[in-house]
C-alpha atoms as a PDB file:
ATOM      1  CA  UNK A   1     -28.209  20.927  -9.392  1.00  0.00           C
ATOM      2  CA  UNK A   2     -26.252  21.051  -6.092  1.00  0.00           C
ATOM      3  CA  UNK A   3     -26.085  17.308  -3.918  1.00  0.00           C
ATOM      4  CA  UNK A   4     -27.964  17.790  -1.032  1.00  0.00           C
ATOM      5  CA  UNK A   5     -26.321  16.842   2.165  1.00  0.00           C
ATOM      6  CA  UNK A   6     -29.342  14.412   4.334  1.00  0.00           C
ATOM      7  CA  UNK A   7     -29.577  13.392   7.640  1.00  0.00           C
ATOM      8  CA  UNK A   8     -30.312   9.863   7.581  1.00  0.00           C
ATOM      9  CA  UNK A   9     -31.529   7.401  10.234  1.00  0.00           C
ATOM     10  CA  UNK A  10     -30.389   4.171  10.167  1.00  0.00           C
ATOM     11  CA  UNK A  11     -32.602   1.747   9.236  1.00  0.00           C
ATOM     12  CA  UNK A  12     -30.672  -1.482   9.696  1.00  0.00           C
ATOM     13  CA  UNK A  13     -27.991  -3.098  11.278  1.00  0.00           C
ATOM     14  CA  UNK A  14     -25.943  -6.426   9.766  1.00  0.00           C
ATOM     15  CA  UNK A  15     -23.385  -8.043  11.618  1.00  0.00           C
ATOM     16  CA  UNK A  16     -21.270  -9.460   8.202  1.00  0.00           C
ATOM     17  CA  UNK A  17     -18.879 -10.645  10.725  1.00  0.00           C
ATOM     18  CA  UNK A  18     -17.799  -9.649  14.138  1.00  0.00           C
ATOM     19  CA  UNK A  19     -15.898  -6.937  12.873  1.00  0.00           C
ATOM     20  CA  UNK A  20     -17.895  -5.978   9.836  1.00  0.00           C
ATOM     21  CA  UNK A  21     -21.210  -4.139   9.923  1.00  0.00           C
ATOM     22  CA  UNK A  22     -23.715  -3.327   7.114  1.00  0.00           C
ATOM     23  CA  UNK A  23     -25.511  -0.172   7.774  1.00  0.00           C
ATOM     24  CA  UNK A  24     -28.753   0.662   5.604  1.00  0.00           C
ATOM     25  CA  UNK A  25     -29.485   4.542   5.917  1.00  0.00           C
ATOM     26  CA  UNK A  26     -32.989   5.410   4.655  1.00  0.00           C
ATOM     27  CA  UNK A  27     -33.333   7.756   2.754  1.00  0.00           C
ATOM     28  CA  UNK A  28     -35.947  11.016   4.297  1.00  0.00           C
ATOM     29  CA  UNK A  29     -38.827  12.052   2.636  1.00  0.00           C
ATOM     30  CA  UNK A  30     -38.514  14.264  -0.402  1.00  0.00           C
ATOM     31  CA  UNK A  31     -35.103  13.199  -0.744  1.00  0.00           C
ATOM     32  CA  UNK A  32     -34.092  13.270  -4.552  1.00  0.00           C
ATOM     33  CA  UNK A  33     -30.531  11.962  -4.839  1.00  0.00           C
ATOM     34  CA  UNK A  34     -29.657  12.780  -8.508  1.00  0.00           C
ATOM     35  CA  UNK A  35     -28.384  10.222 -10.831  1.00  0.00           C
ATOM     36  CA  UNK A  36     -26.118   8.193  -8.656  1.00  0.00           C
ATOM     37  CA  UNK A  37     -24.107   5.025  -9.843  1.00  0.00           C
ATOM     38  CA  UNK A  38     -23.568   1.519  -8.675  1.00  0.00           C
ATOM     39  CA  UNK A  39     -19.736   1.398  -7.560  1.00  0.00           C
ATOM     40  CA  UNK A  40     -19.730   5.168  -6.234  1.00  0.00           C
ATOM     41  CA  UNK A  41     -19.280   5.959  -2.556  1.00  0.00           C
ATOM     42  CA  UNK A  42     -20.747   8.103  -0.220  1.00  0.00           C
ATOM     43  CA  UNK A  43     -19.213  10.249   2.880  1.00  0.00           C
ATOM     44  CA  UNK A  44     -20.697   9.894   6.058  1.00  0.00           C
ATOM     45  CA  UNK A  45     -20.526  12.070   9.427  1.00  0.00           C
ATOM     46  CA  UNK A  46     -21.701  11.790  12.949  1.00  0.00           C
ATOM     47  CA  UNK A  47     -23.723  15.280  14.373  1.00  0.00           C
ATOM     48  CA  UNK A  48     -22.329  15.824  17.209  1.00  0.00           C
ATOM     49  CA  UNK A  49     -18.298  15.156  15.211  1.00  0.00           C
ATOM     50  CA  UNK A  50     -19.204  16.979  12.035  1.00  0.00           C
ATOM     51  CA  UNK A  51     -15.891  17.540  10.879  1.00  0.00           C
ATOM     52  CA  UNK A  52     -14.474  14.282  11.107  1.00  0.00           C
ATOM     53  CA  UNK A  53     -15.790  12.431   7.832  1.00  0.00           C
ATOM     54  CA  UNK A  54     -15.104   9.265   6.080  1.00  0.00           C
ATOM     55  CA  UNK A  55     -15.904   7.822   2.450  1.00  0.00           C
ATOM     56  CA  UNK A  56     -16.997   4.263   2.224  1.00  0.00           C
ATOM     57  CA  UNK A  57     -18.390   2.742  -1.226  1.00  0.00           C
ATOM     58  CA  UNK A  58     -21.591   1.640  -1.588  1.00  0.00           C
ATOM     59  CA  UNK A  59     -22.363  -2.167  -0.962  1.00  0.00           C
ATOM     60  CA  UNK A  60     -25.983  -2.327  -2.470  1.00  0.00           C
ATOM     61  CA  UNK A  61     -26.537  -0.784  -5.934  1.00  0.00           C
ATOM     62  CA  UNK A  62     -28.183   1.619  -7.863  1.00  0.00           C
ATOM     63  CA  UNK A  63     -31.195  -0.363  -8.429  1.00  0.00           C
ATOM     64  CA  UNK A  64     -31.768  -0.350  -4.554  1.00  0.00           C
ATOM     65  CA  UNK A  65     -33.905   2.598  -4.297  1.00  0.00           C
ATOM     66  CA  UNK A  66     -34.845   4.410  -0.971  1.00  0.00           C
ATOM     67  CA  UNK A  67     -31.922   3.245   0.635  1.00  0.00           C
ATOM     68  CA  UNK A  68     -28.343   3.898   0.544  1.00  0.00           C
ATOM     69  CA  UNK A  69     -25.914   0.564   2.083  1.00  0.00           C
ATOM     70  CA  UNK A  70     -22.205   0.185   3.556  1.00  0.00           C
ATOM     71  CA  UNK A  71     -20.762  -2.276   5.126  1.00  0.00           C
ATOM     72  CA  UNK A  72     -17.626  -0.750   7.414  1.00  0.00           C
ATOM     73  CA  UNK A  73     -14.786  -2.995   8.994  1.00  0.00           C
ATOM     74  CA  UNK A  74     -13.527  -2.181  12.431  1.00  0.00           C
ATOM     75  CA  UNK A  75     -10.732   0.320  11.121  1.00  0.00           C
ATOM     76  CA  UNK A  76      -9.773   3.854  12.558  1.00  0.00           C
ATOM     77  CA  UNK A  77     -11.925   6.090  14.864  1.00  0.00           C
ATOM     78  CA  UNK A  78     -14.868   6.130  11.769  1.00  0.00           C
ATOM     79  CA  UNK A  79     -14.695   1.940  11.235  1.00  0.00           C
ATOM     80  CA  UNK A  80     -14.553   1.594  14.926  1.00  0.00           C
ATOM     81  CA  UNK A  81     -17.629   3.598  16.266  1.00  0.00           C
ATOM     82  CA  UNK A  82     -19.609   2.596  14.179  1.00  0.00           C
ATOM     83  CA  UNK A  83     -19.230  -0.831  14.158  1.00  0.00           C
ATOM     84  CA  UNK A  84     -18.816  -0.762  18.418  1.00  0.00           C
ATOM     85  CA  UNK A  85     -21.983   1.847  18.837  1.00  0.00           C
ATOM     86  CA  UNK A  86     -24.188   2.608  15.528  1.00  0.00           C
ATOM     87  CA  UNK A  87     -27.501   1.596  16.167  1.00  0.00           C
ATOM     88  CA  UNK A  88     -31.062   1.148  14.232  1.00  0.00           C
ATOM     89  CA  UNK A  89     -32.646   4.812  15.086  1.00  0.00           C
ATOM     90  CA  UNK A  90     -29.241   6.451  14.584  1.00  0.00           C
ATOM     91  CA  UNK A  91     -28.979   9.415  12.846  1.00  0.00           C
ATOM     92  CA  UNK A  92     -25.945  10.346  10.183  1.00  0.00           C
ATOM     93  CA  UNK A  93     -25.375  12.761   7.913  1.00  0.00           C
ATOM     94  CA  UNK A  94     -24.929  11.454   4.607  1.00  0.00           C
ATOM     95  CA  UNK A  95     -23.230  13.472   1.504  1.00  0.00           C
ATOM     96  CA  UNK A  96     -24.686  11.616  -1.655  1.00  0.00           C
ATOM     97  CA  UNK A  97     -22.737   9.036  -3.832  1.00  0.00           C
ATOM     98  CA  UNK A  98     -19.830  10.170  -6.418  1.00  0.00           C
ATOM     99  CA  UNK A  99     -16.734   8.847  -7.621  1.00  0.00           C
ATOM    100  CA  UNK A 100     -15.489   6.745 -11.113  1.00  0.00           C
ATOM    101  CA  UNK A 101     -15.355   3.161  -9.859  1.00  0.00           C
ATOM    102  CA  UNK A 102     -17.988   2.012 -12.150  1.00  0.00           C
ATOM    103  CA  UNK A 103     -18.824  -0.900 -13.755  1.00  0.00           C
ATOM    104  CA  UNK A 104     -18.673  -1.034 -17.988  1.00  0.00           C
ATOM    105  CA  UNK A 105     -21.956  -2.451 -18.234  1.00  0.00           C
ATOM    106  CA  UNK A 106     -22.067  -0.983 -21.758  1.00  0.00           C
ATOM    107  CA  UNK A 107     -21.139  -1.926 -24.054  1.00  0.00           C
ATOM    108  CA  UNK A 108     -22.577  -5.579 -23.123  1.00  0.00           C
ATOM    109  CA  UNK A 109     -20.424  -8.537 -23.101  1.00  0.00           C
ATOM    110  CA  UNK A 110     -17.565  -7.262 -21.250  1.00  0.00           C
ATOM    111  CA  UNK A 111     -15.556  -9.571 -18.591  1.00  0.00           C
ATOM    112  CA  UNK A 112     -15.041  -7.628 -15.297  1.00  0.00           C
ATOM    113  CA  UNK A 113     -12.633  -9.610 -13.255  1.00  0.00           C
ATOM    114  CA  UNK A 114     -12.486  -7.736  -9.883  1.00  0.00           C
ATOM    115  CA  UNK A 115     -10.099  -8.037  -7.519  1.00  0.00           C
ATOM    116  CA  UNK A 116     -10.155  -7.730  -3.630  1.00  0.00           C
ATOM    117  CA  UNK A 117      -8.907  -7.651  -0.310  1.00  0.00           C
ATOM    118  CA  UNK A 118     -10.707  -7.880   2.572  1.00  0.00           C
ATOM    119  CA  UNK A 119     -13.660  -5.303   3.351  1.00  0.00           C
ATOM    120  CA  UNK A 120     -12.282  -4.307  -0.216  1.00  0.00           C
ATOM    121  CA  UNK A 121     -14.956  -6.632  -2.112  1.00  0.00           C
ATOM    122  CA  UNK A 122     -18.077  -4.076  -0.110  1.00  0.00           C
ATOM    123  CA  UNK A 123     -18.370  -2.620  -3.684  1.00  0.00           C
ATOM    124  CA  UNK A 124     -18.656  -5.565  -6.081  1.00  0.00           C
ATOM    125  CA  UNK A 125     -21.524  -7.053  -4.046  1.00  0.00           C
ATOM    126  CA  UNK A 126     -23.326  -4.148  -5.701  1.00  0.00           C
ATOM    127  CA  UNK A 127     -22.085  -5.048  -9.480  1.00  0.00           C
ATOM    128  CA  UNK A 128     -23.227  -8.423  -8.841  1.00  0.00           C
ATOM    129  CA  UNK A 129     -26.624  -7.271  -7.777  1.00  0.00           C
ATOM    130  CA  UNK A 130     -27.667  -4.957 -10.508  1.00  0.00           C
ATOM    131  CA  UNK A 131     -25.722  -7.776 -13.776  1.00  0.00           C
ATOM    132  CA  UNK A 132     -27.985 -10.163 -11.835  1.00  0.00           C
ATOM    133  CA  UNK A 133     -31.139  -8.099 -11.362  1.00  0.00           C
ATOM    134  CA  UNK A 134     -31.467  -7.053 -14.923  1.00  0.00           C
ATOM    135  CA  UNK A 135     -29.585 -10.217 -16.209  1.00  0.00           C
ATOM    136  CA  UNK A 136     -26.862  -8.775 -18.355  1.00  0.00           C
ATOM    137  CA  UNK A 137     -24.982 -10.705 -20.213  1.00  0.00           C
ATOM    138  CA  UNK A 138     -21.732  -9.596 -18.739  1.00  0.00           C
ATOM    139  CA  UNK A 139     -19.756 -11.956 -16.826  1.00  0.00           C
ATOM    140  CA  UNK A 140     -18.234 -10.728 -14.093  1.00  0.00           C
ATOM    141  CA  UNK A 141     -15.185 -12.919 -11.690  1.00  0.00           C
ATOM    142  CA  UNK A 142     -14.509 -11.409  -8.162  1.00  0.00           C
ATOM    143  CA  UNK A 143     -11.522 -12.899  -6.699  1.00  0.00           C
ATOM    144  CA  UNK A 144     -10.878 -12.701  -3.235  1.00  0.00           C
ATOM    145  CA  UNK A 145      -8.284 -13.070  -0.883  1.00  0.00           C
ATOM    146  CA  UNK A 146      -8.977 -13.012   2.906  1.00  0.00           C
ATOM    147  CA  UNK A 147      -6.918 -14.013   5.840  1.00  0.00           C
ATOM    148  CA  UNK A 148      -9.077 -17.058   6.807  1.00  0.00           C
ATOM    149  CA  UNK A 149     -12.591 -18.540   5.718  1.00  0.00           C
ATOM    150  CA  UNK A 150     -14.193 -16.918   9.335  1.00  0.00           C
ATOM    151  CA  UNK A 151     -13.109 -13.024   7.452  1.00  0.00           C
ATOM    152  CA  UNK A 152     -15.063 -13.923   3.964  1.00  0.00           C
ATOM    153  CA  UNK A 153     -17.782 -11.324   3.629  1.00  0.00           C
ATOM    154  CA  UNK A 154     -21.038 -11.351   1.857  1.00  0.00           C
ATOM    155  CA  UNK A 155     -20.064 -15.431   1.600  1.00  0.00           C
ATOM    156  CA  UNK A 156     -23.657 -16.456   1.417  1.00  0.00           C
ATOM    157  CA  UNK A 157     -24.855 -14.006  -0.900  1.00  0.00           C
ATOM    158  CA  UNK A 158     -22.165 -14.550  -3.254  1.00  0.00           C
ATOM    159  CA  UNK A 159     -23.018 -18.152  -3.555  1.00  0.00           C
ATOM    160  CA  UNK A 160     -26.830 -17.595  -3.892  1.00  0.00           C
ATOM    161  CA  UNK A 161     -25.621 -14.876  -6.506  1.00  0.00           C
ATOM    162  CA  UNK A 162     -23.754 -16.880  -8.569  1.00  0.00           C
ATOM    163  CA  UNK A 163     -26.222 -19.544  -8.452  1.00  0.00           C
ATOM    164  CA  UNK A 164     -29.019 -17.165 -10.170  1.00  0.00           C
ATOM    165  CA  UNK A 165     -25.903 -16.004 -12.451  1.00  0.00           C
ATOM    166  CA  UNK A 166     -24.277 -18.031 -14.839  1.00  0.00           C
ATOM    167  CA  UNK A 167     -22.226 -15.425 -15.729  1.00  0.00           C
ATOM    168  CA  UNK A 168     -20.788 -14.525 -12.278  1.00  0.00           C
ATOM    169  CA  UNK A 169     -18.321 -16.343 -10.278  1.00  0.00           C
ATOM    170  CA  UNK A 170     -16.577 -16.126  -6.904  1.00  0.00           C
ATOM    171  CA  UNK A 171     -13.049 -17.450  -5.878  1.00  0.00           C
ATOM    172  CA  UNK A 172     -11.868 -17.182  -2.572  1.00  0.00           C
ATOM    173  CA  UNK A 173      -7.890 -17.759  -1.592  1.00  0.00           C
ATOM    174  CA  UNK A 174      -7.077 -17.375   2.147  1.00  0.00           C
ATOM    175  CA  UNK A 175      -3.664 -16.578   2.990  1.00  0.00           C
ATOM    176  CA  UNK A 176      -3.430 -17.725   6.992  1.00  0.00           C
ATOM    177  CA  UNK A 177      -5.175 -21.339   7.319  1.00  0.00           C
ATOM    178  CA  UNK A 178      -3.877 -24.027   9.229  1.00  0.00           C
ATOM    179  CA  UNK A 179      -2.858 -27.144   7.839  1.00  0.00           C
ATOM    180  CA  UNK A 180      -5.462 -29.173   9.595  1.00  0.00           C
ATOM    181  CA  UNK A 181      -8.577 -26.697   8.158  1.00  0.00           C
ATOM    182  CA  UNK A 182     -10.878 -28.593   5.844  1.00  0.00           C
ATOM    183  CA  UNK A 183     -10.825 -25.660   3.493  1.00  0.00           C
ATOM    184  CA  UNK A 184     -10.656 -27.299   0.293  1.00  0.00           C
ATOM    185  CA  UNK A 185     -10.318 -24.246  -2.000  1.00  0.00           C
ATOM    186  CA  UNK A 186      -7.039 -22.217  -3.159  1.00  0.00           C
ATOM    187  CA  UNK A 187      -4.739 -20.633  -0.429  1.00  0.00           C
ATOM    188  CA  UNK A 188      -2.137 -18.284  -0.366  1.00  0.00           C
ATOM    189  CA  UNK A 189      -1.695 -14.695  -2.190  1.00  0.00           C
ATOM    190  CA  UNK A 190      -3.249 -13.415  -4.794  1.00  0.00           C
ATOM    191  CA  UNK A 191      -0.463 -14.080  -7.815  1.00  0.00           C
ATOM    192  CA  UNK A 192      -0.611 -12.681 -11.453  1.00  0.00           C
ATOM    193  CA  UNK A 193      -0.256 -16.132 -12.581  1.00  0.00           C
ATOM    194  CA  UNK A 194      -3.935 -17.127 -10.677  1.00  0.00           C
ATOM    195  CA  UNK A 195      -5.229 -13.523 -12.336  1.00  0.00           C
ATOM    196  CA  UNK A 196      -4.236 -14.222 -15.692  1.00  0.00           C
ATOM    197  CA  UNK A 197      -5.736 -17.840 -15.817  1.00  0.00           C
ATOM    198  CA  UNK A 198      -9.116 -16.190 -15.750  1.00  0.00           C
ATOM    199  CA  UNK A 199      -8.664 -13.602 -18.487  1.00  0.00           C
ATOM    200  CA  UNK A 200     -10.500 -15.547 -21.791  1.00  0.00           C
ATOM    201  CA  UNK A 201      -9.434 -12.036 -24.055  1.00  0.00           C
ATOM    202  CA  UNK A 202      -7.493  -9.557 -22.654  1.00  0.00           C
ATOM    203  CA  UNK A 203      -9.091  -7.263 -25.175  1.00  0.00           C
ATOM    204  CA  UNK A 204     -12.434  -7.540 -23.702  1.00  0.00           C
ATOM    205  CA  UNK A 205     -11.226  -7.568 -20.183  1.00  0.00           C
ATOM    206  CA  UNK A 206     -11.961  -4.618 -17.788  1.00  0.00           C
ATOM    207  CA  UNK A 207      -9.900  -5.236 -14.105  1.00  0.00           C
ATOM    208  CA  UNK A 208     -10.964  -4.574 -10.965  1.00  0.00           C
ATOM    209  CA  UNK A 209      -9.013  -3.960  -7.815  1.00  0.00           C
ATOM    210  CA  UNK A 210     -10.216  -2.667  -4.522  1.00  0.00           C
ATOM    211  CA  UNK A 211      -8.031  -3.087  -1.501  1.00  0.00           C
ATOM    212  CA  UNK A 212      -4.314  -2.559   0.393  1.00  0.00           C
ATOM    213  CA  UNK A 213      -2.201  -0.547  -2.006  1.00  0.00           C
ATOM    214  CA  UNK A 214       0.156  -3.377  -2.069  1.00  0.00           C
ATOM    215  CA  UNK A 215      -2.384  -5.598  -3.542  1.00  0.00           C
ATOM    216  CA  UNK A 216      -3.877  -2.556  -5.851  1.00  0.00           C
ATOM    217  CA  UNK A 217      -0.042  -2.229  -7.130  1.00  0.00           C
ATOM    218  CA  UNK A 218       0.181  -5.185  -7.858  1.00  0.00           C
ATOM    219  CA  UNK A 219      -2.834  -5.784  -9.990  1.00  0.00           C
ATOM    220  CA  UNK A 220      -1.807  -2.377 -11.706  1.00  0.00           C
ATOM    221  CA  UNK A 221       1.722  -3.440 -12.664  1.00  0.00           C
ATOM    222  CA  UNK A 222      -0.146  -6.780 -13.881  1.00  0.00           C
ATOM    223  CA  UNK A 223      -2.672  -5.318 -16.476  1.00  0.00           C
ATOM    224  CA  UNK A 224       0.009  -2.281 -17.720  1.00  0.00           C
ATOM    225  CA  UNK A 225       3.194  -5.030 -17.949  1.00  0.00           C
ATOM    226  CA  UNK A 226       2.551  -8.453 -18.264  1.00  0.00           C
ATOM    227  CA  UNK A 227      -0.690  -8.109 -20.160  1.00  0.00           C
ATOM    228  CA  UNK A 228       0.451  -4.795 -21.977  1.00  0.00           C
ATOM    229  CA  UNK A 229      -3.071  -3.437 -21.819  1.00  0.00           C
ATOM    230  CA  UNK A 230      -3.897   0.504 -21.406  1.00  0.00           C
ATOM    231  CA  UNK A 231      -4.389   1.858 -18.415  1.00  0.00           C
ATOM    232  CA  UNK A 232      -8.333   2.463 -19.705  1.00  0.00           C
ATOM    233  CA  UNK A 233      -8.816  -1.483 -19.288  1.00  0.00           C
ATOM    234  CA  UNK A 234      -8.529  -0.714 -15.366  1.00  0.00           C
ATOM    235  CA  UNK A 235     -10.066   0.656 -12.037  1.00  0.00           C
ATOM    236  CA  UNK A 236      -8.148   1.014  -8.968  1.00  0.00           C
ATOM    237  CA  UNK A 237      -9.415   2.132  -5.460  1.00  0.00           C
ATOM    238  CA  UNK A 238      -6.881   1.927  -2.763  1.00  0.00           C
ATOM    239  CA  UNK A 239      -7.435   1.865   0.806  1.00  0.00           C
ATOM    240  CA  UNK A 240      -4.073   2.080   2.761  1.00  0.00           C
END
């Protein structure tokens, strides 16, 4: 059966940051959206601009039913209008989720180690959610590498996350601190050498990475070269 393409009104509005909005679309009555996956994405467009559309993954997860979440950074004429002027009673239309970013949930036991930049970590928030909510016994590491400790996103949810989790855990490096910031976690780049001290077996390893395509690159010359694993052991979703 054909996706149905849904006008949605916008149920809620989260400032994640002063440049990063969550937006929770409800879904209308009647609406049936298939058999949709955490980790896809779904395409949004304004009425009155129909053909100017833009993908964004999903931040909450399957389990989240009569809802559908993003959270958009203040990028391009999309990330910029809606974050400036989207508003709770909005209207959008909304083509329903697709896309192979998924997580390997099954078979159980797997190590995800997901890697992101910036608004790139929207997606795992919703990996987290559902390993957590039905308390699978995969373990999942999200590392994270944002310019400064005022850009981390979903901070406080993470920690509350990986609290309830003992299998989840979130590392943050920031790249532009000052010397004089009381951060007292990791800073600078994202390095293979930081990856790779996380990965227990490569064999049961599945990577992540979700960000610039520098950074994507990089994680993809990582898993293929210095750990020799098949491409199958990775997921890659670049964003410019």
């Amino acid at each position: 059966m054909a996706k149905v393409i849904a006008e949605m009104l916008v149920e809620s509005v989260t400032m994640e940051l002063p440049d990063v909005k969550t937006i929770r679309f409800q879904w209308p009555e009647g609406y049936d959206p298939g058999e949709f996956k955490t980790g896809q994405f779904i395409t949004v467009y304004w009425p009155h601009k129909q053909k100017y559309k833009r993908a964004y993954s999903l931040s909450s997860c399957s389990l989240d039913k009569g809802a559908y979440e993003v959270t958009i950074k203040r990028d391009g004429k999309m990330g910029t209008s809606v974050v400036d002027w989207l508003e709770v009673g909005d209207k959008m239309f909304v083509i329903p989720p697709v896309g192979k970013f998924l997580p390997v949930f099954d078979p159980p036991g797997k190590h995800l180690i997901c890697v992101a930049g910036g608004s790139g970590v929207t997606p795992f928030r919703g990996f987290v959610r559902e390993a957590t909510a039905k308390n699978l016994n995969t373990k999942i590491t999200v590392l994270y590498t944002v310019k400064t400790t005022r850009d981390i996103i979903f901070e406080k949810e993470f920690r509350e996350l990986e609290a309830k989790n003992p299998n989840f855990n979130f590392h943050v490096t920031c790249t532009r601190l000052t010397p004089e910031d009381p951060w007292t976690g990791r800073r600078g780049r994202i390095t293979p050498e930081w990856v790779k001290s996380y990965v227990e077996t490569a064999a049961n390893t599945v990577f992540y990475a979700c960000g610039t395509n520098e950074m994507v690159n990089a994680i993809e010359h990582l898993v293929i070269h210095d750990l020799g694993l098949p491409k199958e052991q990775m997921k890659l979703e670049k964003w410019g």
